[in-house]
C-alpha atoms as a PDB file:
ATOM      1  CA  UNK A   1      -6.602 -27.697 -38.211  1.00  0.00           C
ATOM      2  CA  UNK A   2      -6.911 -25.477 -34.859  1.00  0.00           C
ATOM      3  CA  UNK A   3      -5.850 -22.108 -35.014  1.00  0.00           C
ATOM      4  CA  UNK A   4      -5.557 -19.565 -32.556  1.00  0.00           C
ATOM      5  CA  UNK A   5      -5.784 -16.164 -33.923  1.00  0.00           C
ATOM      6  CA  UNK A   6      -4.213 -13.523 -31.712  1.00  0.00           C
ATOM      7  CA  UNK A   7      -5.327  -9.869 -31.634  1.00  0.00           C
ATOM      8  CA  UNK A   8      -2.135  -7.633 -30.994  1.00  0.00           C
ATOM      9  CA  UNK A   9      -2.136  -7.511 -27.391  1.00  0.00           C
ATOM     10  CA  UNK A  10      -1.944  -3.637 -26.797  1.00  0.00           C
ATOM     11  CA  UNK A  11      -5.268  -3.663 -29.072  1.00  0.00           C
ATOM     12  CA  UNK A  12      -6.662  -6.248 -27.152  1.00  0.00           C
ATOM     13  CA  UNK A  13      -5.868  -4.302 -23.913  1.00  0.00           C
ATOM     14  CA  UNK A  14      -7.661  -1.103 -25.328  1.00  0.00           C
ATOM     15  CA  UNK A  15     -10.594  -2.670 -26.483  1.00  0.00           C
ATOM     16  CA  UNK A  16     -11.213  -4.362 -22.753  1.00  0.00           C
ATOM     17  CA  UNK A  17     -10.597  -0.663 -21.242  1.00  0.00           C
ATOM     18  CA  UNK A  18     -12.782   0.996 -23.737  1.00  0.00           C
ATOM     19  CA  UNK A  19     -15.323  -1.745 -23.154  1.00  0.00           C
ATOM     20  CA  UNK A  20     -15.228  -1.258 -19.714  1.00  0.00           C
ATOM     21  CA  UNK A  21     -15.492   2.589 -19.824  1.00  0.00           C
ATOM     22  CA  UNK A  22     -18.576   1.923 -22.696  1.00  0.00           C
ATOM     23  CA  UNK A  23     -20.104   0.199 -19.951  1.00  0.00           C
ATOM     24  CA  UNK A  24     -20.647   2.904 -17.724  1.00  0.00           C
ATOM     25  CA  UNK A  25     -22.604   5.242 -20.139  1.00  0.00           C
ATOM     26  CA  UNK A  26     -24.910   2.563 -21.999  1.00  0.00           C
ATOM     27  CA  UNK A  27     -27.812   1.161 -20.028  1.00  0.00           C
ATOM     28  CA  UNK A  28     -28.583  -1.636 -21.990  1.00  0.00           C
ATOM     29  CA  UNK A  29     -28.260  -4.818 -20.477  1.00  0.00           C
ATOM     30  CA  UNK A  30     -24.450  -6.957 -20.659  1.00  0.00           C
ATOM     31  CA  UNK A  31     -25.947  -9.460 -22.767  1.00  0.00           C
ATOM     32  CA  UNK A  32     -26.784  -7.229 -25.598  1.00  0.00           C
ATOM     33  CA  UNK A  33     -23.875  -5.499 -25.511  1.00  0.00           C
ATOM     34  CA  UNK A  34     -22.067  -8.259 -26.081  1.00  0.00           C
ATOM     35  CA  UNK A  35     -23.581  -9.720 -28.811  1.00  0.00           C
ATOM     36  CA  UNK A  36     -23.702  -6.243 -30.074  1.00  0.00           C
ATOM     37  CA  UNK A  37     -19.904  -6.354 -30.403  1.00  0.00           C
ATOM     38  CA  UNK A  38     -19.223  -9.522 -31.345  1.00  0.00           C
ATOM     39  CA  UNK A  39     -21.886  -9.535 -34.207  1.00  0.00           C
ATOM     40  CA  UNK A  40     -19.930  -6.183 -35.280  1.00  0.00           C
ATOM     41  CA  UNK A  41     -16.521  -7.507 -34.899  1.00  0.00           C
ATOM     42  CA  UNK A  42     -17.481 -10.205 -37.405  1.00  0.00           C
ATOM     43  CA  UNK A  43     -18.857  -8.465 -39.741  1.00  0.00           C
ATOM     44  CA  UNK A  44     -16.044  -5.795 -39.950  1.00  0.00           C
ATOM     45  CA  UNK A  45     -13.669  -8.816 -39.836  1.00  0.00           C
ATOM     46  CA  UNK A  46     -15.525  -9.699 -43.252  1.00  0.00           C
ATOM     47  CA  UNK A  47     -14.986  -6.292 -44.520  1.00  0.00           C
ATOM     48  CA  UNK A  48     -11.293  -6.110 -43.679  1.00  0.00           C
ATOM     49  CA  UNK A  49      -9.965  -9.568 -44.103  1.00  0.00           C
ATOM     50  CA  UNK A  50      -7.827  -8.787 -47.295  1.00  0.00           C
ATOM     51  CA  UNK A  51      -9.270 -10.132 -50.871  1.00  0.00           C
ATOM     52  CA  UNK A  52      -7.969 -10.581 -54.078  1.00  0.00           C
ATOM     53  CA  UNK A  53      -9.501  -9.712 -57.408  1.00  0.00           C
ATOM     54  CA  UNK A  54      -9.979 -11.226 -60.814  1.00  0.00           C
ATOM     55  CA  UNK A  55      -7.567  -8.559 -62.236  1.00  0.00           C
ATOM     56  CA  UNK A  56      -4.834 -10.011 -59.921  1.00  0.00           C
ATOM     57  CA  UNK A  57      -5.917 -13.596 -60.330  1.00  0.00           C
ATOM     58  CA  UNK A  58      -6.112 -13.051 -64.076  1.00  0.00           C
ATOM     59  CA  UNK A  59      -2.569 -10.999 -63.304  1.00  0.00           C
ATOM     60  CA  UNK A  60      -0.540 -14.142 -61.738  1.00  0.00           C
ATOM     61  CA  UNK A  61      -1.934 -16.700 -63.856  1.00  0.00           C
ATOM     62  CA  UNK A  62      -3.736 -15.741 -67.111  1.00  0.00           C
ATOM     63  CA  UNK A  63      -7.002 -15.065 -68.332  1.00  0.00           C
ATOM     64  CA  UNK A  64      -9.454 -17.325 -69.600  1.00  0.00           C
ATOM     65  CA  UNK A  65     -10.720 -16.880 -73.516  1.00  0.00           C
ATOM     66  CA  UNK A  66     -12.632 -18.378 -75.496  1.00  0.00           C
ATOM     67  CA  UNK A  67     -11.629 -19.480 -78.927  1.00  0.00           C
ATOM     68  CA  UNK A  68     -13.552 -20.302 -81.803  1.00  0.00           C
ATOM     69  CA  UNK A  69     -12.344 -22.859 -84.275  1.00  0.00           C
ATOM     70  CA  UNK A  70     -14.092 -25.690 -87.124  1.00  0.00           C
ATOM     71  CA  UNK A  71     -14.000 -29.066 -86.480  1.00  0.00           C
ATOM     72  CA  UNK A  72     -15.198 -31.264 -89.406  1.00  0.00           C
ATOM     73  CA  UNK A  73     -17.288 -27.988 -91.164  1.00  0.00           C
ATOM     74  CA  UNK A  74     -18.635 -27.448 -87.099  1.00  0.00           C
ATOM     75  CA  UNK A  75     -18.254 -24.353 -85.153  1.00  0.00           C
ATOM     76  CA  UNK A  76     -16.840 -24.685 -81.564  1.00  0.00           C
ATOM     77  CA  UNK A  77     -15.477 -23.211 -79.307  1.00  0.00           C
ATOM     78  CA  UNK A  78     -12.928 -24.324 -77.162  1.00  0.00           C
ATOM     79  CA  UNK A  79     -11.329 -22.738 -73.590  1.00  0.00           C
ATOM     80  CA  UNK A  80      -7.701 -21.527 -72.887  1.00  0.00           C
ATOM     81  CA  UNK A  81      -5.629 -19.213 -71.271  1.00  0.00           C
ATOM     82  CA  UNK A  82      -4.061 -16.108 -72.348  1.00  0.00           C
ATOM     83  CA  UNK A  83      -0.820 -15.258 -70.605  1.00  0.00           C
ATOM     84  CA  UNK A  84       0.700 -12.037 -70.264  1.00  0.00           C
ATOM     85  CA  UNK A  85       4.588 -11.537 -68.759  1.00  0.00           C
ATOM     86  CA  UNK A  86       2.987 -11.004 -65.014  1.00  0.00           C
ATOM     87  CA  UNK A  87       1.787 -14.398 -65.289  1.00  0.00           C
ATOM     88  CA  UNK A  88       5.180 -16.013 -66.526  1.00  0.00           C
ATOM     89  CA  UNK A  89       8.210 -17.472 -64.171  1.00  0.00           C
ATOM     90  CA  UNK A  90      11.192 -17.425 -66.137  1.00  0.00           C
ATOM     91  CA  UNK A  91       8.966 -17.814 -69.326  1.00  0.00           C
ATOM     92  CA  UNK A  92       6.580 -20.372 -67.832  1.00  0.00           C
ATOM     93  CA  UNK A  93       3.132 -20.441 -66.899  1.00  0.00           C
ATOM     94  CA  UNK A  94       2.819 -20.069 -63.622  1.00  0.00           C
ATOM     95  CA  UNK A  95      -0.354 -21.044 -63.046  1.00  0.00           C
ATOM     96  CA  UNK A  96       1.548 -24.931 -64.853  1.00  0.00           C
ATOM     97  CA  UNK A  97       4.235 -24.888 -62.283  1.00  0.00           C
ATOM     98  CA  UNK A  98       1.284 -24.275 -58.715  1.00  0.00           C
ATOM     99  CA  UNK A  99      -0.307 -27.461 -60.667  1.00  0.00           C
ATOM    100  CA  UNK A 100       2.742 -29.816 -61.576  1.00  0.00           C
ATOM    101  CA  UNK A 101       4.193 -28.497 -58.071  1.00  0.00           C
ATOM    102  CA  UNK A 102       0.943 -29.794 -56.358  1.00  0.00           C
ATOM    103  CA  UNK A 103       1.015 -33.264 -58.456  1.00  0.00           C
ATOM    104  CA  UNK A 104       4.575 -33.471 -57.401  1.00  0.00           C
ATOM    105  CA  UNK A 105       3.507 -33.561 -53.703  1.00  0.00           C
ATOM    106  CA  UNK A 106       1.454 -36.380 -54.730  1.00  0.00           C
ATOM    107  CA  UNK A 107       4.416 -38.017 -56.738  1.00  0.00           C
ATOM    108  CA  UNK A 108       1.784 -37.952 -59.386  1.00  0.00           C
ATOM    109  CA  UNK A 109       3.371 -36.901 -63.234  1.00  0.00           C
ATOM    110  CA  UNK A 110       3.384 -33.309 -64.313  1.00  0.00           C
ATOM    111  CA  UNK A 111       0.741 -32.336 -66.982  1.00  0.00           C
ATOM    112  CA  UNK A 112       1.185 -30.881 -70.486  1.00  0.00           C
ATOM    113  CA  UNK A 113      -0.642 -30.024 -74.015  1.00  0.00           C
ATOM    114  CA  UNK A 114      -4.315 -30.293 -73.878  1.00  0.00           C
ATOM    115  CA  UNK A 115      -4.344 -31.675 -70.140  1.00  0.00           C
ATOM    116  CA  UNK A 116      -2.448 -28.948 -68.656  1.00  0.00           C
ATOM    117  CA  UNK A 117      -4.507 -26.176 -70.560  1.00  0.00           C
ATOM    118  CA  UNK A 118      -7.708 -28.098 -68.900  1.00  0.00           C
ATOM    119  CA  UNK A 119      -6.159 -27.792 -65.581  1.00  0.00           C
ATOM    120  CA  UNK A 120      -5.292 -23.985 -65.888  1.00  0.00           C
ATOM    121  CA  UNK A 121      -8.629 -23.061 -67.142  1.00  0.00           C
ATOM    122  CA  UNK A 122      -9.562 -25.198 -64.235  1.00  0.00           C
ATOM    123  CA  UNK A 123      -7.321 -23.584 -61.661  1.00  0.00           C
ATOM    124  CA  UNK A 124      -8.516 -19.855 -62.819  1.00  0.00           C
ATOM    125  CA  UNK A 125     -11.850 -20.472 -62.121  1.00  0.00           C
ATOM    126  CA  UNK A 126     -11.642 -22.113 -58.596  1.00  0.00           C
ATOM    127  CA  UNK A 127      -9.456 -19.168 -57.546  1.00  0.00           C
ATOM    128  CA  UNK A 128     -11.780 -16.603 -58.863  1.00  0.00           C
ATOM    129  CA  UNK A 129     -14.999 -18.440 -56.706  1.00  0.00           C
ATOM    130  CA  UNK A 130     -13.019 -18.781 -53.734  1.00  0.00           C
ATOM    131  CA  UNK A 131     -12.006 -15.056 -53.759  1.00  0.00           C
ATOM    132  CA  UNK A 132     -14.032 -14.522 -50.221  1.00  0.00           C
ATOM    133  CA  UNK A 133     -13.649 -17.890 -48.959  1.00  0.00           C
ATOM    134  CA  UNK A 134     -11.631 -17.172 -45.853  1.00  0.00           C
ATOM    135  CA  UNK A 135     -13.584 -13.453 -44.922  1.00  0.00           C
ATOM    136  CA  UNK A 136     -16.568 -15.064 -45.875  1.00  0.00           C
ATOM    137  CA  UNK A 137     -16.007 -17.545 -42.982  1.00  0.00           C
ATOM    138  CA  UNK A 138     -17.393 -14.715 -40.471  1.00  0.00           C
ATOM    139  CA  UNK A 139     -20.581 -14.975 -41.383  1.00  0.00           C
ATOM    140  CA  UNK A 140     -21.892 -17.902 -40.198  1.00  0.00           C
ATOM    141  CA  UNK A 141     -20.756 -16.230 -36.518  1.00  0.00           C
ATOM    142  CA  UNK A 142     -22.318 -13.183 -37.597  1.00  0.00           C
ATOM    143  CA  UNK A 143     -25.620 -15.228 -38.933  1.00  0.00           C
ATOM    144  CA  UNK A 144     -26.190 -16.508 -35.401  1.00  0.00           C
ATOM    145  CA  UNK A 145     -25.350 -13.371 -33.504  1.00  0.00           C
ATOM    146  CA  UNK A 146     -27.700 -11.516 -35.883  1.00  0.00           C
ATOM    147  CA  UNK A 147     -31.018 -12.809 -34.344  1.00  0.00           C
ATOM    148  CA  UNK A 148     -29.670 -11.959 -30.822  1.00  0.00           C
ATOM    149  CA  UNK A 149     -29.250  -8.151 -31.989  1.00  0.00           C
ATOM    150  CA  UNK A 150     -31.944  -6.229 -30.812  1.00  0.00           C
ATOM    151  CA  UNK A 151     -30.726  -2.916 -33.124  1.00  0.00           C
ATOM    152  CA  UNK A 152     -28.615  -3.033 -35.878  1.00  0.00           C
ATOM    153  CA  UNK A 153     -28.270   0.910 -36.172  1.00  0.00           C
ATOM    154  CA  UNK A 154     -24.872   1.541 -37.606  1.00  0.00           C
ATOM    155  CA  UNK A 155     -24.303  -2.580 -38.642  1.00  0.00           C
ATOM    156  CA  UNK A 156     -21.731  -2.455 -41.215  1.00  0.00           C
ATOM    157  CA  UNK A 157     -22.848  -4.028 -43.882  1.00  0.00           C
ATOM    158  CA  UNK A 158     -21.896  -7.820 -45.316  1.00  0.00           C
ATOM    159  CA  UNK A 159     -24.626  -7.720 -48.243  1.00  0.00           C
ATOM    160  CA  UNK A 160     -23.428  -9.286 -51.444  1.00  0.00           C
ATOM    161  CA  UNK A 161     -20.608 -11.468 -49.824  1.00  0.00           C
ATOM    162  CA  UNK A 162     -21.754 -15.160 -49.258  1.00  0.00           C
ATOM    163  CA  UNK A 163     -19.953 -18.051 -47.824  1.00  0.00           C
ATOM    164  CA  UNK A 164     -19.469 -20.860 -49.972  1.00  0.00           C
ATOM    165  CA  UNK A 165     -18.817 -24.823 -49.022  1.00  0.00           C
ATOM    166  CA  UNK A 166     -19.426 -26.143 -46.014  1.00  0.00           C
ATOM    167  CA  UNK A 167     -19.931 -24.413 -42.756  1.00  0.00           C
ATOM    168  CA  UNK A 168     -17.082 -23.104 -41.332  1.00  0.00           C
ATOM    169  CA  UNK A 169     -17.860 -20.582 -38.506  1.00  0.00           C
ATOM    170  CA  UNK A 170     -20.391 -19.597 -35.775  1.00  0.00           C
ATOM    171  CA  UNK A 171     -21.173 -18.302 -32.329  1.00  0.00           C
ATOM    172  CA  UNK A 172     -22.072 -18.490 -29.286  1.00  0.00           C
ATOM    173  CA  UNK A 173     -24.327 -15.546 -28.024  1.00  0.00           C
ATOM    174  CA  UNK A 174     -24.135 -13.984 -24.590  1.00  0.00           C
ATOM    175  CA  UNK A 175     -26.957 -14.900 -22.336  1.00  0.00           C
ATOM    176  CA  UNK A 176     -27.856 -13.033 -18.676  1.00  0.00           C
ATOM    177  CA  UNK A 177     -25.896 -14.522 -16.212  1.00  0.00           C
ATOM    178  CA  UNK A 178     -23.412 -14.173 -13.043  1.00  0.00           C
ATOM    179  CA  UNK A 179     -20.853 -14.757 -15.987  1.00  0.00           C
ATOM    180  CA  UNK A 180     -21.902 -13.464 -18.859  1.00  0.00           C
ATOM    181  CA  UNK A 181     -19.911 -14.038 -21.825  1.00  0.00           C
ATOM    182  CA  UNK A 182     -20.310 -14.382 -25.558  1.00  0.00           C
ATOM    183  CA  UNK A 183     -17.649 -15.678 -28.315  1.00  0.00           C
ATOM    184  CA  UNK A 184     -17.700 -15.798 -32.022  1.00  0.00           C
ATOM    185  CA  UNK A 185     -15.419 -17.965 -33.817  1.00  0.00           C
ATOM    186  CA  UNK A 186     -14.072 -19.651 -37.531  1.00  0.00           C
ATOM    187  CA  UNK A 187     -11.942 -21.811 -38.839  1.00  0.00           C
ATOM    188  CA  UNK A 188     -11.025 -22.740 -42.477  1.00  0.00           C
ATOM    189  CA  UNK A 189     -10.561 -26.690 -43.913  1.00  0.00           C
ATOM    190  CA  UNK A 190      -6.789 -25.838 -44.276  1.00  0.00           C
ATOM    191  CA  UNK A 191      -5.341 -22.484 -42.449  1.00  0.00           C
ATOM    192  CA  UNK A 192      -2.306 -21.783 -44.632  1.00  0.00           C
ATOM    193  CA  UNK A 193       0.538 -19.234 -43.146  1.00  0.00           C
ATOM    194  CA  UNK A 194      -0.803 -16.900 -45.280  1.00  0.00           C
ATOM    195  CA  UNK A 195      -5.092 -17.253 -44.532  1.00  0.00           C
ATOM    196  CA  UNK A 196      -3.537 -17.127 -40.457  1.00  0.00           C
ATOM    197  CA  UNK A 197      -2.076 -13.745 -41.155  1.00  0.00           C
ATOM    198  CA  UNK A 198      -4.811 -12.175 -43.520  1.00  0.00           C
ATOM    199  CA  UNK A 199      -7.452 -12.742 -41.363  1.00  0.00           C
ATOM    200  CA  UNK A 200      -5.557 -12.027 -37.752  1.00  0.00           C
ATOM    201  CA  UNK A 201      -4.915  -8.457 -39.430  1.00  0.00           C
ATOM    202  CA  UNK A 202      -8.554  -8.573 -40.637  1.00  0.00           C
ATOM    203  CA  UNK A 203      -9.561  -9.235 -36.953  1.00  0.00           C
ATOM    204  CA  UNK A 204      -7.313  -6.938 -35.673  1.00  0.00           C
ATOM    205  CA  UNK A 205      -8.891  -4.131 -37.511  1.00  0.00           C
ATOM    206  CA  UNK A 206     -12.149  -5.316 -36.949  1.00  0.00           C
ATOM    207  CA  UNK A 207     -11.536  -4.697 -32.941  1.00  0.00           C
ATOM    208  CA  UNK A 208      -9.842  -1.321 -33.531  1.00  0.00           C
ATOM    209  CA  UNK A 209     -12.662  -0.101 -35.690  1.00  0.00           C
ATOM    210  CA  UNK A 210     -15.294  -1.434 -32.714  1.00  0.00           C
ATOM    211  CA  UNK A 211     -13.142   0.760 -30.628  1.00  0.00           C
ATOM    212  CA  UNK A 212     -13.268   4.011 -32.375  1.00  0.00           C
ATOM    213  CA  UNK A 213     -16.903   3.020 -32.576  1.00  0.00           C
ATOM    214  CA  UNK A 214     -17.746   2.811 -28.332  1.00  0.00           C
ATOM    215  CA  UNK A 215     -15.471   5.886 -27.805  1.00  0.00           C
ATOM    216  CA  UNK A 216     -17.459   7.736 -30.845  1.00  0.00           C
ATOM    217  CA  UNK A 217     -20.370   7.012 -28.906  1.00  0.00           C
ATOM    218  CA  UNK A 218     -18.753   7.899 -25.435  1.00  0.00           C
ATOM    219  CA  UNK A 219     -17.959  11.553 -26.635  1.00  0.00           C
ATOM    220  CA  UNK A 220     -21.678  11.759 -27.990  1.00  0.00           C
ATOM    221  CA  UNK A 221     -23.374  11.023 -24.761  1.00  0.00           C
ATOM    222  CA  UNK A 222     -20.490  13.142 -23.051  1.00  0.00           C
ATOM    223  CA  UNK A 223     -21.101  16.263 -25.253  1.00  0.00           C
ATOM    224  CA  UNK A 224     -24.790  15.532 -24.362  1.00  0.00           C
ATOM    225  CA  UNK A 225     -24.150  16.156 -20.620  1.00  0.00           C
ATOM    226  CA  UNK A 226     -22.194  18.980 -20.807  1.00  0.00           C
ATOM    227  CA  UNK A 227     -18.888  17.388 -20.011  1.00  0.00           C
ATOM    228  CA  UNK A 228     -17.438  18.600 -23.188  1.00  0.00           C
ATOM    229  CA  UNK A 229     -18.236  22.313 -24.451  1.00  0.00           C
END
């Protein structure tokens, strides 16, 4: 599925005027300046694409426990899900109506007993691992810009937050050129309304923060010179 994320325009505007003004005061070549931003850009997108947490998934739709019974004079221990009034709908699970919702798409039969406690246990836990699926999708931009970074002074930092699945992002670097241009790009197996607006905000704030960044470093090399006392 093809989606075109849009920065807010009057961000977009004052990032290409900043840009332009950066321009004037760093020497390095286009190229690396590009790549420079764009390998930023992704990596702040990473940091401010919105996440959940356990505590909220364990919030909406219960916690898994363990508990131990006997069967036939054997210990065992057997999975389910503790549910607390956040995680009810009108007394329900909620985490059983998402799953008899999605079978009903299917026009497959609800679940109940022993198979729906299965599939809420099994719900639970694919939420939790996919907490940074969609910011996680940066990286794989961010992996390929990375080797075409000549300094990473100031990088912000995407330790600790790895992509999983398939690969679902990437790059393609600036080069010198009478055009030189750069872009770094991602995309997600299904972009739901709500993935299209996290990570469009995430994005957005990824260019504002590059922003503050190049006019940081404008009034540094300005103070440098004199022009400001």
């Amino acid at each position: 599925m093809d989606v075109n994320l849009k920065v807010n325009a009057a961000v977009n505007r004052q990032f290409e005027r900043t840009l332009s003004e950066y321009l004037k005061v760093n020497k390095r070549a286009l190229a690396d300046v590009i790549n420079t931003k764009l390998n930023f850009i992704a990596r702040n997108a990473v940091l401010e694409t919105y996440k959940t947490t356990p505590q909220k998934i364990e919030s909406d739709l219960g916690k898994v426990v363990s508990v131990g019974m006997v069967v036939k004079g054997k210990k065992r221990t057997k999975k389910t899900v503790s549910l607390s009034n956040s995680s009810r709908i009108g007394g329900a699970p909620r985490a059983a109506l998402i799953i008899n919702k999605a079978l009903g798409r299917k026009g497959e039969k609800g679940l109940n007993g022993a198979k729906m406690r299965a599939a809420m246990v099994k719900l639970i836990g694919a939420r939790k691992r996919s907490i940074n699926y969609v910011r996680a999708s940066w990286i794989f931009g961010q992996r390929v810009l990375d080797k075409f970074v000549k300094s990473k002074a100031g990088a912000p930092s995407t330790t600790g937050i790895k992509p999983i699945g398939n690969r679902r992002g990437g790059a393609i670097p600036a080069m010198p050129a009478p055009t030189t241009k750069g872009s770094v790009f991602m995309w997600l197996n299904k972009f739901t309304a709500f993935a299209e607006k996290i990570t469009t905000v995430g994005l957005t704030k990824a260019f504002q923060k590059e922003i503050r960044s190049m006019q940081d470093y404008m009034y540094r090399k300005f103070k440098e010179t004199g022009f400001y006392k």
